[in-house]
N, C-alpha and C. Protein backbone atom coordinates (compact mmCIF):
# COMPACT_ATOMS: atom_id res chain seq x y z
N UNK A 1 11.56 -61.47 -5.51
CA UNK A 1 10.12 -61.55 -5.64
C UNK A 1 9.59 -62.45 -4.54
N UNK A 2 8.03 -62.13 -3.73
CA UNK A 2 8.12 -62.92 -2.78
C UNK A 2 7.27 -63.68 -3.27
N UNK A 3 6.95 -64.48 -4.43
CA UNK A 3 6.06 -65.51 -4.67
C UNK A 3 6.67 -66.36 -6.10
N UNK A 4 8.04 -66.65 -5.75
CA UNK A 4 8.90 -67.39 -6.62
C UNK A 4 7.78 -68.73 -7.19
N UNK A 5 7.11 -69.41 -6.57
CA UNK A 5 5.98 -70.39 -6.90
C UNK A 5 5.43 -69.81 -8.13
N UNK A 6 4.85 -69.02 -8.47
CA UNK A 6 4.00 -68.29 -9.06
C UNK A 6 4.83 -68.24 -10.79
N UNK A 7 5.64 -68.03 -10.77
CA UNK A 7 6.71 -67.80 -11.84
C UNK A 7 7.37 -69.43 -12.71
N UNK A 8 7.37 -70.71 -11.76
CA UNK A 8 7.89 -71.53 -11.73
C UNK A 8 6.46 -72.29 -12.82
N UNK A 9 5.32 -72.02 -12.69
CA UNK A 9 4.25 -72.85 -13.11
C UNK A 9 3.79 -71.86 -14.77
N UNK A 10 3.75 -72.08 -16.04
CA UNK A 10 3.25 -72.04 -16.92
C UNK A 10 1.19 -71.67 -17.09
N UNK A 11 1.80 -70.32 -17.59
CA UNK A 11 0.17 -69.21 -16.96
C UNK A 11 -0.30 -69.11 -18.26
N UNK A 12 -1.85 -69.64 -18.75
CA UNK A 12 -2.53 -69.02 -20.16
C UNK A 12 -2.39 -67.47 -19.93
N UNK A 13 -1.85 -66.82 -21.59
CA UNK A 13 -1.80 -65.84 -21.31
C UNK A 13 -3.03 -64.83 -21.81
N UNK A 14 -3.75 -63.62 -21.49
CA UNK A 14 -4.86 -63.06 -21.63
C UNK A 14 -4.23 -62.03 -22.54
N UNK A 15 -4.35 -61.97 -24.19
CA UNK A 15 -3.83 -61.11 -25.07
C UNK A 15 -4.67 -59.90 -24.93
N UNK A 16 -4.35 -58.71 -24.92
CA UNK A 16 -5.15 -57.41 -24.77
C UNK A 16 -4.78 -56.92 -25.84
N UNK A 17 -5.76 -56.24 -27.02
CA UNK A 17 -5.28 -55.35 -28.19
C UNK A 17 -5.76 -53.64 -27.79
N UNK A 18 -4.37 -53.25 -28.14
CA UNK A 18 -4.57 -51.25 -27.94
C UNK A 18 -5.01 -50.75 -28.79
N UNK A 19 -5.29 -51.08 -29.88
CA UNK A 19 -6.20 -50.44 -30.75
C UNK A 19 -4.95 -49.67 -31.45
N UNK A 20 -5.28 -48.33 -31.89
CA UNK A 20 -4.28 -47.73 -32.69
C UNK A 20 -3.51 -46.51 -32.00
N UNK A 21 -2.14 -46.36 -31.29
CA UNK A 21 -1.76 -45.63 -30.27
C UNK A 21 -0.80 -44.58 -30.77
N UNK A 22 -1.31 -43.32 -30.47
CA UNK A 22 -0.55 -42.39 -30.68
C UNK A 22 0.10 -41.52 -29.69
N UNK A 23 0.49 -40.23 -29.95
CA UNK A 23 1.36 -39.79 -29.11
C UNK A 23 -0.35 -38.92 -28.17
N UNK A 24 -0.48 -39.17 -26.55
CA UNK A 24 0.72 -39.12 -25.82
C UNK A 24 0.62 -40.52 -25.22
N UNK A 25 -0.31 -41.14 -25.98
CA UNK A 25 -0.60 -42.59 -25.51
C UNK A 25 -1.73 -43.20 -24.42
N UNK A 26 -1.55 -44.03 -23.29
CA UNK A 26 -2.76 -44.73 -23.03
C UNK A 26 -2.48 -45.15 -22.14
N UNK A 27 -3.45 -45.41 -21.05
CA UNK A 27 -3.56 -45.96 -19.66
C UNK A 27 -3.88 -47.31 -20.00
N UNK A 28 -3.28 -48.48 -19.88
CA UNK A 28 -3.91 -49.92 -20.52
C UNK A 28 -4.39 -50.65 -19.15
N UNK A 29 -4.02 -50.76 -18.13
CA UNK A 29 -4.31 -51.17 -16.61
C UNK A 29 -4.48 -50.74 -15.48
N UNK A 30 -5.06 -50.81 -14.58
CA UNK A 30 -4.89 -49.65 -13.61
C UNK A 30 -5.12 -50.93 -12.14
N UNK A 31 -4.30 -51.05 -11.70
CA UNK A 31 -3.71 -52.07 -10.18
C UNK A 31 -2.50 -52.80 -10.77
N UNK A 32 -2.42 -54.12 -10.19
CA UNK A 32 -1.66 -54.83 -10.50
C UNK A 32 -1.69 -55.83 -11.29
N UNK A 33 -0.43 -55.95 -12.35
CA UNK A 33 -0.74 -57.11 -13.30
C UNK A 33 0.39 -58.10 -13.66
N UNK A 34 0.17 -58.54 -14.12
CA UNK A 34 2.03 -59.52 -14.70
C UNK A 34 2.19 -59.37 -15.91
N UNK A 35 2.39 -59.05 -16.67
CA UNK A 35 2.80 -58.24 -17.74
C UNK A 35 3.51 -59.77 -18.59
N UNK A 36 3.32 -60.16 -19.34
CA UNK A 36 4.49 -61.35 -20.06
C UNK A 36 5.32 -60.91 -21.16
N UNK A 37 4.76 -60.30 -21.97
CA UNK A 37 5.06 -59.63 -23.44
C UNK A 37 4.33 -59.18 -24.01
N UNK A 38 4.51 -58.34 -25.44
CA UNK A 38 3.87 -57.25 -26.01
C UNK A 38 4.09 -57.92 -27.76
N UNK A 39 3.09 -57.13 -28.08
CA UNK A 39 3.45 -57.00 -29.89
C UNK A 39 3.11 -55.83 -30.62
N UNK A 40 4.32 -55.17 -30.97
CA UNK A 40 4.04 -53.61 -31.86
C UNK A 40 4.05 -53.56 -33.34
N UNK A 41 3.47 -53.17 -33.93
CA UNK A 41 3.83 -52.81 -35.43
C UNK A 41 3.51 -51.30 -35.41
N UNK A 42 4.63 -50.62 -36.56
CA UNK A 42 4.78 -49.09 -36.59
C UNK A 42 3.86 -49.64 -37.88
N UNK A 43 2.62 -48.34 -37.85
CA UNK A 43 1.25 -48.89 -38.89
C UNK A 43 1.00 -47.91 -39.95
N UNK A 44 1.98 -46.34 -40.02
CA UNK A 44 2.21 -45.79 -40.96
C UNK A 44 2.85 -46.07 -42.24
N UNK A 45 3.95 -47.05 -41.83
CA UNK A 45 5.22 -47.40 -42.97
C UNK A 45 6.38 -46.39 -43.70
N UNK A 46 5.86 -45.21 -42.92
CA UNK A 46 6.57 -43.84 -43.57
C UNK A 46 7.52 -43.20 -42.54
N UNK A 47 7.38 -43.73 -41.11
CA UNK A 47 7.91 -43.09 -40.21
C UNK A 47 8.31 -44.15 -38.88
N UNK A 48 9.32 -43.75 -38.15
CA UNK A 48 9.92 -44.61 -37.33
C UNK A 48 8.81 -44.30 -36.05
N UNK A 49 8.89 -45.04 -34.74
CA UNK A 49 7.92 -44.79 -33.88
C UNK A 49 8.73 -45.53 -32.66
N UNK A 50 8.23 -44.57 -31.73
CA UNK A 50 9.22 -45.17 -30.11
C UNK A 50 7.68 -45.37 -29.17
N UNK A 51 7.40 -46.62 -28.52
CA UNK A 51 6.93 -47.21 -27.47
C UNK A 51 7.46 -47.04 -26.29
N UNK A 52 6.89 -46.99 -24.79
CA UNK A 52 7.72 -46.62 -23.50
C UNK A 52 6.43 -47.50 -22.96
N UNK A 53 6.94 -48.48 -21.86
CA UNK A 53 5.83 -48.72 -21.04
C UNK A 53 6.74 -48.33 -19.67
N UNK A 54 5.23 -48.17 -18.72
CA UNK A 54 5.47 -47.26 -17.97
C UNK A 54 4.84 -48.22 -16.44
N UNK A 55 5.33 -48.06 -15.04
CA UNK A 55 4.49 -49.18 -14.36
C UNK A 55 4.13 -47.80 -13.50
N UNK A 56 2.61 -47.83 -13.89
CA UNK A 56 2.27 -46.30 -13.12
C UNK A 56 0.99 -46.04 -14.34
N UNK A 57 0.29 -44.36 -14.08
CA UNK A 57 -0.92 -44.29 -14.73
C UNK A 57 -0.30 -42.83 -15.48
N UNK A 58 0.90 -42.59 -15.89
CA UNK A 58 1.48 -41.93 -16.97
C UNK A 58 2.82 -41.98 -16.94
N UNK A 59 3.19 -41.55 -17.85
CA UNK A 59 5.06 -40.98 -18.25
C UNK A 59 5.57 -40.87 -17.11
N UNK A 60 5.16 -40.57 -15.61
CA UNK A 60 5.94 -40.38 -14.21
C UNK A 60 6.23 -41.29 -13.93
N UNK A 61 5.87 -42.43 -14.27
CA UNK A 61 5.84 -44.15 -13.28
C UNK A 61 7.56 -44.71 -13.66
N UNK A 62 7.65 -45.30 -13.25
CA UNK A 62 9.23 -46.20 -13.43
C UNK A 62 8.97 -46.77 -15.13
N UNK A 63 9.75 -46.47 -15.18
CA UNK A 63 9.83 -46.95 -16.84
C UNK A 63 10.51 -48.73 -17.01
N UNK A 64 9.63 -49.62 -17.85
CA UNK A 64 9.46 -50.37 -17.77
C UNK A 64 10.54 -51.44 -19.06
N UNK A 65 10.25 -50.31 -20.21
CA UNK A 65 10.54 -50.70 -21.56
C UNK A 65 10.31 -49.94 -22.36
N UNK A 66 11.55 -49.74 -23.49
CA UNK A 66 11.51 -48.93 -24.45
C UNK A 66 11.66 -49.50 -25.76
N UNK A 67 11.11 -49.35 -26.74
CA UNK A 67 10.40 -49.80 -27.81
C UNK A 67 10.87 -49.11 -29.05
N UNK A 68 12.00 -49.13 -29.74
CA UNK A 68 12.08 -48.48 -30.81
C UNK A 68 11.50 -49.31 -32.25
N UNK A 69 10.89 -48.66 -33.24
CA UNK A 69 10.26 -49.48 -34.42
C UNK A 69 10.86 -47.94 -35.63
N UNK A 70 11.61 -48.84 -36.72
CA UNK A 70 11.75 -48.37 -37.94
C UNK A 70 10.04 -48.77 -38.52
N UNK A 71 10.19 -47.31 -39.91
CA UNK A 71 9.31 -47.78 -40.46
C UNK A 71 8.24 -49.00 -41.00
N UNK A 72 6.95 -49.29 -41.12
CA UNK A 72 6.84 -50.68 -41.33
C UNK A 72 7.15 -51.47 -40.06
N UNK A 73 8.12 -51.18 -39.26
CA UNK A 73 8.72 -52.60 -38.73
C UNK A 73 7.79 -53.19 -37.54
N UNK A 74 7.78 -54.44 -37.28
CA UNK A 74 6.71 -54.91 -36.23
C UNK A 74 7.87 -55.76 -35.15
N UNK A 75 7.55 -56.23 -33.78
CA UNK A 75 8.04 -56.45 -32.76
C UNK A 75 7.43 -57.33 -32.13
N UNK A 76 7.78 -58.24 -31.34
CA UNK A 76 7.71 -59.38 -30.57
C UNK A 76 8.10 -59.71 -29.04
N UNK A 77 7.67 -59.48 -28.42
CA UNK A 77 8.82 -59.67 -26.87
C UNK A 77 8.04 -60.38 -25.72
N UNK A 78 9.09 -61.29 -25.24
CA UNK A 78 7.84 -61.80 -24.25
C UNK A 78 9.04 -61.50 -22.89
N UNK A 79 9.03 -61.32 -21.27
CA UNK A 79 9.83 -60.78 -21.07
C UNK A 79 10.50 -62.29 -20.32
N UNK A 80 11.40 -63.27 -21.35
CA UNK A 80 12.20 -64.23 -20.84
C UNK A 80 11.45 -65.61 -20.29
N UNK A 81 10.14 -65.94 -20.56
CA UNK A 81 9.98 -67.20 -19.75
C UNK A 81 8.92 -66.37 -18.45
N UNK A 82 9.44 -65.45 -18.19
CA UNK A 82 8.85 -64.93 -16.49
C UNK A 82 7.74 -64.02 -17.05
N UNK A 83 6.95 -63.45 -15.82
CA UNK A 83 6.05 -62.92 -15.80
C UNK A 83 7.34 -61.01 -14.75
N UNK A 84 6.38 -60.29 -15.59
CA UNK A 84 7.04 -58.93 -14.91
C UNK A 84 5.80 -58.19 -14.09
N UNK A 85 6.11 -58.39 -12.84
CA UNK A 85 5.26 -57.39 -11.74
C UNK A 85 4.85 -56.20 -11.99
N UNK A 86 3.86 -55.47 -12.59
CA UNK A 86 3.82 -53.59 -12.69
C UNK A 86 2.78 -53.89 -11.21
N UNK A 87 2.96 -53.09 -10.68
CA UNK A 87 1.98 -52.42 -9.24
C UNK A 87 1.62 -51.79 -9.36
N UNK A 88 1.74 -50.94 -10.16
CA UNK A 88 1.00 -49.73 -10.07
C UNK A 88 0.04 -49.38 -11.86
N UNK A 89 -0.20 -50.09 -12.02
CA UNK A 89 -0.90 -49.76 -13.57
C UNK A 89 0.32 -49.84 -14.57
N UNK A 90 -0.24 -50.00 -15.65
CA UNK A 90 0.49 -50.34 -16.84
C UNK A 90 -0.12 -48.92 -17.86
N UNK A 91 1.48 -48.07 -18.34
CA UNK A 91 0.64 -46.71 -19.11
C UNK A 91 1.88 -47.38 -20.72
N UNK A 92 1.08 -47.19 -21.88
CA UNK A 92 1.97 -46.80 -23.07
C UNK A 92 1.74 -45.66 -23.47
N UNK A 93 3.41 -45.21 -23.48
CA UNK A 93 3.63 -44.10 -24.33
C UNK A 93 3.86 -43.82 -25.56
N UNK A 94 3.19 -43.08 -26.30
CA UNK A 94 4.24 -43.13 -27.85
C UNK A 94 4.20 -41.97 -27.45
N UNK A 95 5.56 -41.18 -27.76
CA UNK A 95 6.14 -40.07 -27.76
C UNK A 95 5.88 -39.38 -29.78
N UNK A 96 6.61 -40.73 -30.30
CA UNK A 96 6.72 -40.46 -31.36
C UNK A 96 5.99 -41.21 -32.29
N UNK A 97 5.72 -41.35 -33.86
CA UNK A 97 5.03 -42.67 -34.56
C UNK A 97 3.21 -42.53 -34.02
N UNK A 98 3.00 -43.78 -34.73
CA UNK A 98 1.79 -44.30 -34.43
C UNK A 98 1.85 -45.92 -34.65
N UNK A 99 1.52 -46.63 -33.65
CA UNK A 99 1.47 -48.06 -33.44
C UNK A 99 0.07 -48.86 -33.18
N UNK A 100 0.13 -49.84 -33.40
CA UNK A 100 -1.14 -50.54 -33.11
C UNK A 100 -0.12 -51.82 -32.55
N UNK A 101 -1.03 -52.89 -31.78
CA UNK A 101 -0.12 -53.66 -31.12
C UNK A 101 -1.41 -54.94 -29.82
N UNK A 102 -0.58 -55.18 -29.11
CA UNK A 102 -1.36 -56.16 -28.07
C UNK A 102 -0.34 -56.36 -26.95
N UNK A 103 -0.67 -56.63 -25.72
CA UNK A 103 -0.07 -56.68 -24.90
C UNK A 103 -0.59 -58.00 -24.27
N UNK A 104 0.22 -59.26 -23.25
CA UNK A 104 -0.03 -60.60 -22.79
C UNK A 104 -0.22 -60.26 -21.12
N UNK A 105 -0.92 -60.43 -20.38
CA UNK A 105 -0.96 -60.33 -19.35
C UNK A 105 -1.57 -62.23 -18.71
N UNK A 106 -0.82 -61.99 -17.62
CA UNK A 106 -0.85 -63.44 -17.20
C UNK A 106 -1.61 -62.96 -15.93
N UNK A 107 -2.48 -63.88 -15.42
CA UNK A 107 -3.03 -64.22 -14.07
C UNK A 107 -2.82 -64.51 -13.01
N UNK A 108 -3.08 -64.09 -12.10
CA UNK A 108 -2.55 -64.23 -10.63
C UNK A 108 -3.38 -65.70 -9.98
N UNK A 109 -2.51 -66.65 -10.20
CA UNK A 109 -3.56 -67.97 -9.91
C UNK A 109 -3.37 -67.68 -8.24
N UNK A 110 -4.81 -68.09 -7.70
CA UNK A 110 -5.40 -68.02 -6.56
C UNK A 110 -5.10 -66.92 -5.40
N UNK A 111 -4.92 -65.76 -6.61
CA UNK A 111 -5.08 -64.19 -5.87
C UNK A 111 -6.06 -63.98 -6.82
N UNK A 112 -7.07 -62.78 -6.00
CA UNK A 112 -8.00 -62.07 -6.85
C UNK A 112 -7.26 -61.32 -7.60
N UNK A 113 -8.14 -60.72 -8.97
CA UNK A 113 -7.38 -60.09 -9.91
C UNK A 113 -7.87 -58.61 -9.49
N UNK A 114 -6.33 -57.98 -9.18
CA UNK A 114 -6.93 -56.26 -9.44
C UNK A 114 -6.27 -55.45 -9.99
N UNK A 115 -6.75 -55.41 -10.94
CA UNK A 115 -6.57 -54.78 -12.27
C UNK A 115 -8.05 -54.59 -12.80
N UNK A 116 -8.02 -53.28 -14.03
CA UNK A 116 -8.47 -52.71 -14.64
C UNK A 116 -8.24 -52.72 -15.43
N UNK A 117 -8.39 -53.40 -16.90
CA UNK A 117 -7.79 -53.54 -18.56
C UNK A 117 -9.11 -52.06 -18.98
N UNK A 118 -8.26 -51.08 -19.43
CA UNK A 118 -8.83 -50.06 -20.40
C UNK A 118 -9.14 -50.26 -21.78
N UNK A 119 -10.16 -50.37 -22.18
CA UNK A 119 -10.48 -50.52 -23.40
C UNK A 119 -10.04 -49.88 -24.45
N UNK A 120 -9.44 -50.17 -25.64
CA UNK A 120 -8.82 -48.81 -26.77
C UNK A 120 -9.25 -47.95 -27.30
């Protein structure tokens, strides 16, 4: 990464909620963002549900993270302490299920921000 500084310093994080996500899912950003961690809950209770994030503006982009949730079950992840680079937009997929959830995005201290947060 060429801005090891950036990673080393402790970033407030900006919680984003997706509202309620189904299959084929959602464009949540569109430029660049730092991604920290996510929170899923499967919101049926009757059925298992798979999450995919994606660094790109659909299912084509490099796949980022995959998300499996049993029924009921809810999720937590922050990715290690660090912040994760997407460049190219941030897409969730649910293939399968229905989830509701939030995603942490951290700030680019003393770069402008470009990014686009999509509303749910």
């Amino acid at each position: 990464m060429s801005e090891p500084h950036e990673i080393m310093r402790p970033y407030p994080l900006l919680p984003f909620p997706v509202g309620v996500l189904s299959s084929p899912g959602q464009q949540i950003a569109s430029g660049d963002v730092y991604l920290a961690g996510w929170s899923f809950r499967e919101t049926t209770g009757a059925a298992a549900a798979l999450v995919e994030l994606f660094d790109g503006s659909n299912t084509g982009g490099v796949m980022i993270a995959t998300i499996g949730l049993a029924a009921g079950e809810s999720i937590r992840d922050t990715v290690g302490g660090h912040l994760l680079v997407v460049r190219n937009g941030l897409f969730v997929s649910v293939p399968s299920g229905i989830v509701t959830g939030s995603l942490w995005f951290a700030d680019r201290v003393g770069r402008p921000m470009r990014k686009t947060l999509h509303g749910a």
